[in-house]
PDB file of N, CA and C in Angstrom:
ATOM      1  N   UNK A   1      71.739 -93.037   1.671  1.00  0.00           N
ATOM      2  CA  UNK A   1      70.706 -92.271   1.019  1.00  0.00           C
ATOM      3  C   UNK A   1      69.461 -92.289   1.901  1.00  0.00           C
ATOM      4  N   UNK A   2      68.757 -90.821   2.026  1.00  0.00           N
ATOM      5  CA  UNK A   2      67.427 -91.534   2.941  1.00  0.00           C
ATOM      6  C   UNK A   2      66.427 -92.173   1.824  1.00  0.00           C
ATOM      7  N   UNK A   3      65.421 -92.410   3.029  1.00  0.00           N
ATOM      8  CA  UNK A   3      64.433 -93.174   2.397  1.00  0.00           C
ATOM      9  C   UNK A   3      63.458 -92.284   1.482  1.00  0.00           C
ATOM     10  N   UNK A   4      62.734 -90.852   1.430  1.00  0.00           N
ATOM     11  CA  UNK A   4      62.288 -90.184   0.506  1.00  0.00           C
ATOM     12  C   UNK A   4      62.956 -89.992  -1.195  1.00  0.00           C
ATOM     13  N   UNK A   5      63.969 -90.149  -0.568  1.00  0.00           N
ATOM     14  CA  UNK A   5      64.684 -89.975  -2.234  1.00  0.00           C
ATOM     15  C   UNK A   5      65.031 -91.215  -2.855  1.00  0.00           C
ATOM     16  N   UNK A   6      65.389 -92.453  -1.767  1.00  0.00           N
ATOM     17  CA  UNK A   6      65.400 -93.626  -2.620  1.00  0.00           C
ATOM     18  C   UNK A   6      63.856 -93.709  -2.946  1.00  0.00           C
ATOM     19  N   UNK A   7      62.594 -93.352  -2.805  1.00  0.00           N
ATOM     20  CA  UNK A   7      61.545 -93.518  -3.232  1.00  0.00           C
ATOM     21  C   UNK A   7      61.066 -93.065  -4.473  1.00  0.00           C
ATOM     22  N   UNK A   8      61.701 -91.230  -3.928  1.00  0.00           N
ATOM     23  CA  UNK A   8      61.602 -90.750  -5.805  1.00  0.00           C
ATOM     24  C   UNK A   8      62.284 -91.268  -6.782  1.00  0.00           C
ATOM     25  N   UNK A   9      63.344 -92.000  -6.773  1.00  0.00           N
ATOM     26  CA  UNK A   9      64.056 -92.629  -7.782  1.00  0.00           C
ATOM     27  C   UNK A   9      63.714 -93.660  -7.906  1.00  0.00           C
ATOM     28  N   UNK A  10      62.869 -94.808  -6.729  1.00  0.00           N
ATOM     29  CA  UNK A  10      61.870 -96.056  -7.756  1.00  0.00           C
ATOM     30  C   UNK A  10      60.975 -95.221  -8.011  1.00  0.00           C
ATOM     31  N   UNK A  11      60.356 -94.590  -7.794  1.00  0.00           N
ATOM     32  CA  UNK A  11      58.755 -94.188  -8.642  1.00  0.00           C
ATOM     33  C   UNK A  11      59.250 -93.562 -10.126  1.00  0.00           C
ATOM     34  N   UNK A  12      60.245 -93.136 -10.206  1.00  0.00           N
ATOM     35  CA  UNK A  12      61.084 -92.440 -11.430  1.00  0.00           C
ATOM     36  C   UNK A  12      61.119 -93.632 -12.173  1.00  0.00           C
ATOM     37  N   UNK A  13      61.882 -95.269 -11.470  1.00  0.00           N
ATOM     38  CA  UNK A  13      61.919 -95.926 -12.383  1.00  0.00           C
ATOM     39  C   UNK A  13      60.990 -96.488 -12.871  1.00  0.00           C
ATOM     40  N   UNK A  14      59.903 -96.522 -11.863  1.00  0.00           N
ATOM     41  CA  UNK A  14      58.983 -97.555 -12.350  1.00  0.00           C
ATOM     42  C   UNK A  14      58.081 -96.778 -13.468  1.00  0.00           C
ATOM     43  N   UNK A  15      58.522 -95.697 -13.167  1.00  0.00           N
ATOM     44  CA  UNK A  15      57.550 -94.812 -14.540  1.00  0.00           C
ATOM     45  C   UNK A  15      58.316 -95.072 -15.468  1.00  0.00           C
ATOM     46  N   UNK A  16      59.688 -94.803 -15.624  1.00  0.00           N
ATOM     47  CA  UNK A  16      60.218 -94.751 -17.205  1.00  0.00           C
ATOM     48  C   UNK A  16      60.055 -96.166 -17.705  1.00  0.00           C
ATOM     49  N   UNK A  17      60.221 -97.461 -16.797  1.00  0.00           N
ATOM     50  CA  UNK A  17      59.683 -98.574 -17.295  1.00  0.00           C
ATOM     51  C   UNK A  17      58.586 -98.646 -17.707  1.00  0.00           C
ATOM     52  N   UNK A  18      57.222 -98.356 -17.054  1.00  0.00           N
ATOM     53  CA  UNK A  18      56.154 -98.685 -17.530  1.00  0.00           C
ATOM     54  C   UNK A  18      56.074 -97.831 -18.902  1.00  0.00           C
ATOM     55  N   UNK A  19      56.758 -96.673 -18.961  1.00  0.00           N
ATOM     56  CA  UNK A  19      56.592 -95.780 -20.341  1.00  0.00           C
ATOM     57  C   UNK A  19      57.748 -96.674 -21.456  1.00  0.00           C
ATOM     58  N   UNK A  20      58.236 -97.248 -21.408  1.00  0.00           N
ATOM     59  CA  UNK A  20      58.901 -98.110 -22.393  1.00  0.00           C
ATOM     60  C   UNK A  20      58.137 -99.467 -22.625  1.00  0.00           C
ATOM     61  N   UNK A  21      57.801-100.014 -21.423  1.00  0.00           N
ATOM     62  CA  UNK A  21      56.672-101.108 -22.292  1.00  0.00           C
ATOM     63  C   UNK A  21      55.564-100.861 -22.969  1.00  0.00           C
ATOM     64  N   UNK A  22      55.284 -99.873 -22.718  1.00  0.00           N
ATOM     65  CA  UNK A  22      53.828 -99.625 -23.643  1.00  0.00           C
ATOM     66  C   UNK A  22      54.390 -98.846 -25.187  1.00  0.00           C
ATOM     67  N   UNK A  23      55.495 -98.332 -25.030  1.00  0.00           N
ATOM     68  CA  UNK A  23      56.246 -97.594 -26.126  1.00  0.00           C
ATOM     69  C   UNK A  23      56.404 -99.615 -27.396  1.00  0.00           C
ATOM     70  N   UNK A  24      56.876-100.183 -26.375  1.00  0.00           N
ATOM     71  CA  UNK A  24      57.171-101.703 -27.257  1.00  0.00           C
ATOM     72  C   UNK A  24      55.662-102.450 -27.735  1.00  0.00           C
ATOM     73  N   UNK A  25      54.849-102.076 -26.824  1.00  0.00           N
ATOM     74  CA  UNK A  25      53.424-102.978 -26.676  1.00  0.00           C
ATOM     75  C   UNK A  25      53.012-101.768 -28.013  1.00  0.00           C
ATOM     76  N   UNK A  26      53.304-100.780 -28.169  1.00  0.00           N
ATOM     77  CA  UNK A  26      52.357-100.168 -29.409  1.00  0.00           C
ATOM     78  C   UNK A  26      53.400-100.912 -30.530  1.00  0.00           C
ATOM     79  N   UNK A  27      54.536-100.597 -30.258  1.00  0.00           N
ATOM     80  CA  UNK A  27      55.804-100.983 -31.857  1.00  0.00           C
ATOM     81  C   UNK A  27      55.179-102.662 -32.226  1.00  0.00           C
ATOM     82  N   UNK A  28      54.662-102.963 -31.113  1.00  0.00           N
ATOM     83  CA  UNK A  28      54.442-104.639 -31.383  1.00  0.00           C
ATOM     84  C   UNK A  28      52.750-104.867 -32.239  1.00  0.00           C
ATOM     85  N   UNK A  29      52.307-103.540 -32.121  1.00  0.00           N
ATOM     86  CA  UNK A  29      51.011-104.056 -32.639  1.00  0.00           C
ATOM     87  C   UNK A  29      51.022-103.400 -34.831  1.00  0.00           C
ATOM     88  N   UNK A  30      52.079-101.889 -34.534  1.00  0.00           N
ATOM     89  CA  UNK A  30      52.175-101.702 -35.687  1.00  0.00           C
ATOM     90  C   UNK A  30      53.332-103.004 -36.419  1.00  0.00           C
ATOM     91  N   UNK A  31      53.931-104.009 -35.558  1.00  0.00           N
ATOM     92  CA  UNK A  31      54.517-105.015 -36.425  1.00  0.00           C
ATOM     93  C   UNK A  31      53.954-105.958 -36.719  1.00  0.00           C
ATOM     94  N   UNK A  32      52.880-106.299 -35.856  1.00  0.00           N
ATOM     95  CA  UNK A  32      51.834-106.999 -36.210  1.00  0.00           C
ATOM     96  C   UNK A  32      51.230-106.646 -37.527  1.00  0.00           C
ATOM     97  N   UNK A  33      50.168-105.649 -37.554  1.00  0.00           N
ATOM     98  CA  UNK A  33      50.060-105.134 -38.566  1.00  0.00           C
ATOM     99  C   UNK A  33      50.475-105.628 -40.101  1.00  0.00           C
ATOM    100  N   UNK A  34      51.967-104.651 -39.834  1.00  0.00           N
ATOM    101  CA  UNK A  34      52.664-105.259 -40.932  1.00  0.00           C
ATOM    102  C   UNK A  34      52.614-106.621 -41.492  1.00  0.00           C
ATOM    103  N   UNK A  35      53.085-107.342 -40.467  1.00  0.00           N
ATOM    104  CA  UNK A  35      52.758-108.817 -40.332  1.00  0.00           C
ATOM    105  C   UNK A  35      51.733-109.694 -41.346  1.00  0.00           C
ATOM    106  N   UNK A  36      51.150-108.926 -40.762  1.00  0.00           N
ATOM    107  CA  UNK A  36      49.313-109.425 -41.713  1.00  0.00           C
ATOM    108  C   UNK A  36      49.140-108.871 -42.781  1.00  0.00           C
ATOM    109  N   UNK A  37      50.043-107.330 -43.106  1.00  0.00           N
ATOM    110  CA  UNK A  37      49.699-106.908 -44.604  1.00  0.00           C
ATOM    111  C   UNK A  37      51.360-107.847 -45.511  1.00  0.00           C
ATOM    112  N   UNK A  38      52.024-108.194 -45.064  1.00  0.00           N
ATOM    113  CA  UNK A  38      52.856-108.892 -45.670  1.00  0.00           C
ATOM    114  C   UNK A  38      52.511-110.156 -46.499  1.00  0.00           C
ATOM    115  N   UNK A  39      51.896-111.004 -45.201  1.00  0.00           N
ATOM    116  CA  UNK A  39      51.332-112.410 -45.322  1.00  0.00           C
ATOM    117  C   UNK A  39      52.506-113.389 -45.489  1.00  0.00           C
ATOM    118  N   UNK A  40      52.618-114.290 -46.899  1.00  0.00           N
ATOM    119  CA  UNK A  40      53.470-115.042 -46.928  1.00  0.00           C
ATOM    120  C   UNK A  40      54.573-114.594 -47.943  1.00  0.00           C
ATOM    121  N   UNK A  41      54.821-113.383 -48.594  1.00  0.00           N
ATOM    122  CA  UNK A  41      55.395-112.401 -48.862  1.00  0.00           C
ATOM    123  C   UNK A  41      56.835-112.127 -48.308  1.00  0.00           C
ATOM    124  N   UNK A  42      57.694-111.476 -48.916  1.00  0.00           N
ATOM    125  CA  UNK A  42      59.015-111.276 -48.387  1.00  0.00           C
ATOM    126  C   UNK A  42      59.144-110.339 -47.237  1.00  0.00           C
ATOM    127  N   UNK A  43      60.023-110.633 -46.617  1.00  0.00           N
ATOM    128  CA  UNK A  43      59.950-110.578 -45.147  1.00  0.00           C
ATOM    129  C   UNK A  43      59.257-110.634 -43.805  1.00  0.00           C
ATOM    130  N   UNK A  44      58.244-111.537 -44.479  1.00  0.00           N
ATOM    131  CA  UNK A  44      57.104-112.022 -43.356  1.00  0.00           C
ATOM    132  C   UNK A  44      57.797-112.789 -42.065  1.00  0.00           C
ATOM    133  N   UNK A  45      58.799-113.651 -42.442  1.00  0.00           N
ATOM    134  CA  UNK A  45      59.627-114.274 -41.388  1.00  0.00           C
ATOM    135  C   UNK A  45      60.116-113.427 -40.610  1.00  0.00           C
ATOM    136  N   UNK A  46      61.246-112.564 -41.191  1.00  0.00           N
ATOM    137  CA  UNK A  46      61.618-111.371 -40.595  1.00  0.00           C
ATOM    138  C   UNK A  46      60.646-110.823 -39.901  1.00  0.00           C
ATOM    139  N   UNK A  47      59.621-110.442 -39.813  1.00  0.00           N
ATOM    140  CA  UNK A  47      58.666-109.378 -38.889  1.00  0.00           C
ATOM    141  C   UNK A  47      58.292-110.590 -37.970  1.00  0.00           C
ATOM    142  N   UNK A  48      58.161-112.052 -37.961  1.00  0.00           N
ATOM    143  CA  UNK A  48      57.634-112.835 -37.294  1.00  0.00           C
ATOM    144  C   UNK A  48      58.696-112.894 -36.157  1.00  0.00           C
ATOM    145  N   UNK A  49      59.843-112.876 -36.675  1.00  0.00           N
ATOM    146  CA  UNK A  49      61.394-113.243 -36.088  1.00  0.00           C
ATOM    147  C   UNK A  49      60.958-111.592 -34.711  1.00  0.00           C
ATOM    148  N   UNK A  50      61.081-110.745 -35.528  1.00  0.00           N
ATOM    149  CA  UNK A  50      60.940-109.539 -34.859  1.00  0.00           C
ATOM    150  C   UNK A  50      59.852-109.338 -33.588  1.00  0.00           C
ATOM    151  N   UNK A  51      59.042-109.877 -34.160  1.00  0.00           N
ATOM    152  CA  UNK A  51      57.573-109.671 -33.186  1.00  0.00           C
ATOM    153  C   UNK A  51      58.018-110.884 -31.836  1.00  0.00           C
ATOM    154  N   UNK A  52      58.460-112.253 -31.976  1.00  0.00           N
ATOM    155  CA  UNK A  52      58.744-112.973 -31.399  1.00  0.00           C
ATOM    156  C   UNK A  52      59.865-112.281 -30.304  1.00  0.00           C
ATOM    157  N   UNK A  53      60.973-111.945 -30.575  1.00  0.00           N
ATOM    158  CA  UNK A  53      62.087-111.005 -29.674  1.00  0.00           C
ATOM    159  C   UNK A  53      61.622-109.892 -28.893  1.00  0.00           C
ATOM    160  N   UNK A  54      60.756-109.020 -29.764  1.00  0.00           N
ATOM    161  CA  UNK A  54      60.538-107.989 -29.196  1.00  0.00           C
ATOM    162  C   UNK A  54      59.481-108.471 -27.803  1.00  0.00           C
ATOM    163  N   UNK A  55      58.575-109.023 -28.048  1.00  0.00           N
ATOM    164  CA  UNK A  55      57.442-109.858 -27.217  1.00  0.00           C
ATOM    165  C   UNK A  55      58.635-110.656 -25.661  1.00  0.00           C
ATOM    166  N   UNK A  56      59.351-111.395 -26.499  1.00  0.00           N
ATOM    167  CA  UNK A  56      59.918-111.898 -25.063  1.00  0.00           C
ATOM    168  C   UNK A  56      60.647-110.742 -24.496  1.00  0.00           C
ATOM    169  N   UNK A  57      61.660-109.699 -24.982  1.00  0.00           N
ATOM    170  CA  UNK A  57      61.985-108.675 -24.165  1.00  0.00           C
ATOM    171  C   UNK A  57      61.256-107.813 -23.248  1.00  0.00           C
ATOM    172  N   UNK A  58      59.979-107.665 -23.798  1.00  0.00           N
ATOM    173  CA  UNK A  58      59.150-106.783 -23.264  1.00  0.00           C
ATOM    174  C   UNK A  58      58.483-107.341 -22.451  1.00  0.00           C
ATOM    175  N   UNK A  59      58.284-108.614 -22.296  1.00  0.00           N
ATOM    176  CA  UNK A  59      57.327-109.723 -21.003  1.00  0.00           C
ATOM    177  C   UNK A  59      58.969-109.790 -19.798  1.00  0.00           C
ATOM    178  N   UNK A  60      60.075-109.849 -20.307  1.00  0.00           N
ATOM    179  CA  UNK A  60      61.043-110.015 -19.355  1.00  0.00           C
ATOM    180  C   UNK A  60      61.192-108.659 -18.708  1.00  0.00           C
ATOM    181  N   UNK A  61      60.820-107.361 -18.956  1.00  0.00           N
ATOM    182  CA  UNK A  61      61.155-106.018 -18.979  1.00  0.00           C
ATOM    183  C   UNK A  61      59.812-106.125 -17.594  1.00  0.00           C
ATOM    184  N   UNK A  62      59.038-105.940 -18.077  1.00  0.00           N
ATOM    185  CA  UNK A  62      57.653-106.061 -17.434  1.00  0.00           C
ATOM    186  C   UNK A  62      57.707-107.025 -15.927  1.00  0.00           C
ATOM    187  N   UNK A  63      58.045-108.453 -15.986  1.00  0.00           N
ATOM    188  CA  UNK A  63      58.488-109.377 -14.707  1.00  0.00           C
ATOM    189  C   UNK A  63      59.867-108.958 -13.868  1.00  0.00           C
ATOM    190  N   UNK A  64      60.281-108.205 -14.298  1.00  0.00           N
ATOM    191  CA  UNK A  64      61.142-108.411 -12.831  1.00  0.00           C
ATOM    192  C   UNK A  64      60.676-107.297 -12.108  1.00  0.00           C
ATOM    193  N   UNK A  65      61.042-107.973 -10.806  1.00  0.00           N
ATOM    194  CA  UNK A  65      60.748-107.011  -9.717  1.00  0.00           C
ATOM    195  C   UNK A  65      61.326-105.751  -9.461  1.00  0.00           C
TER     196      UNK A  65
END
């Protein structure tokens, strides 16, 4: 492959990545949200459980090279 087109296809990826972490970094703040209008309420664990997974996927998504 030359080198111009392996370029457009990282800059391709690194865009659709950066457009999926911020797609998770917003889902993470409306679960937050939730979170806090729940309180100690049913399924507060659940959204805690949720926010916790989603958070480490999206910090592992974000670090690799």
């Amino acid at each position: 492959m030359d080198e111009p087109l392996l370029q457009m296809l990282r800059d391709d990826l690194t865009h659709r990545v950066s457009s999926v972490a911020a797609t998770m970094t917003d889902t993470l703040r409306l679960l937050g949200a939730a979170r806090e209008l729940a309180g100690d309420g049913p399924g507060g664990d659940s959204l805690s459980a949720a926010i916790a997974e989603l958070t480490a996927a999206r910090d592992e998504l974000v670090s690799r090279p």
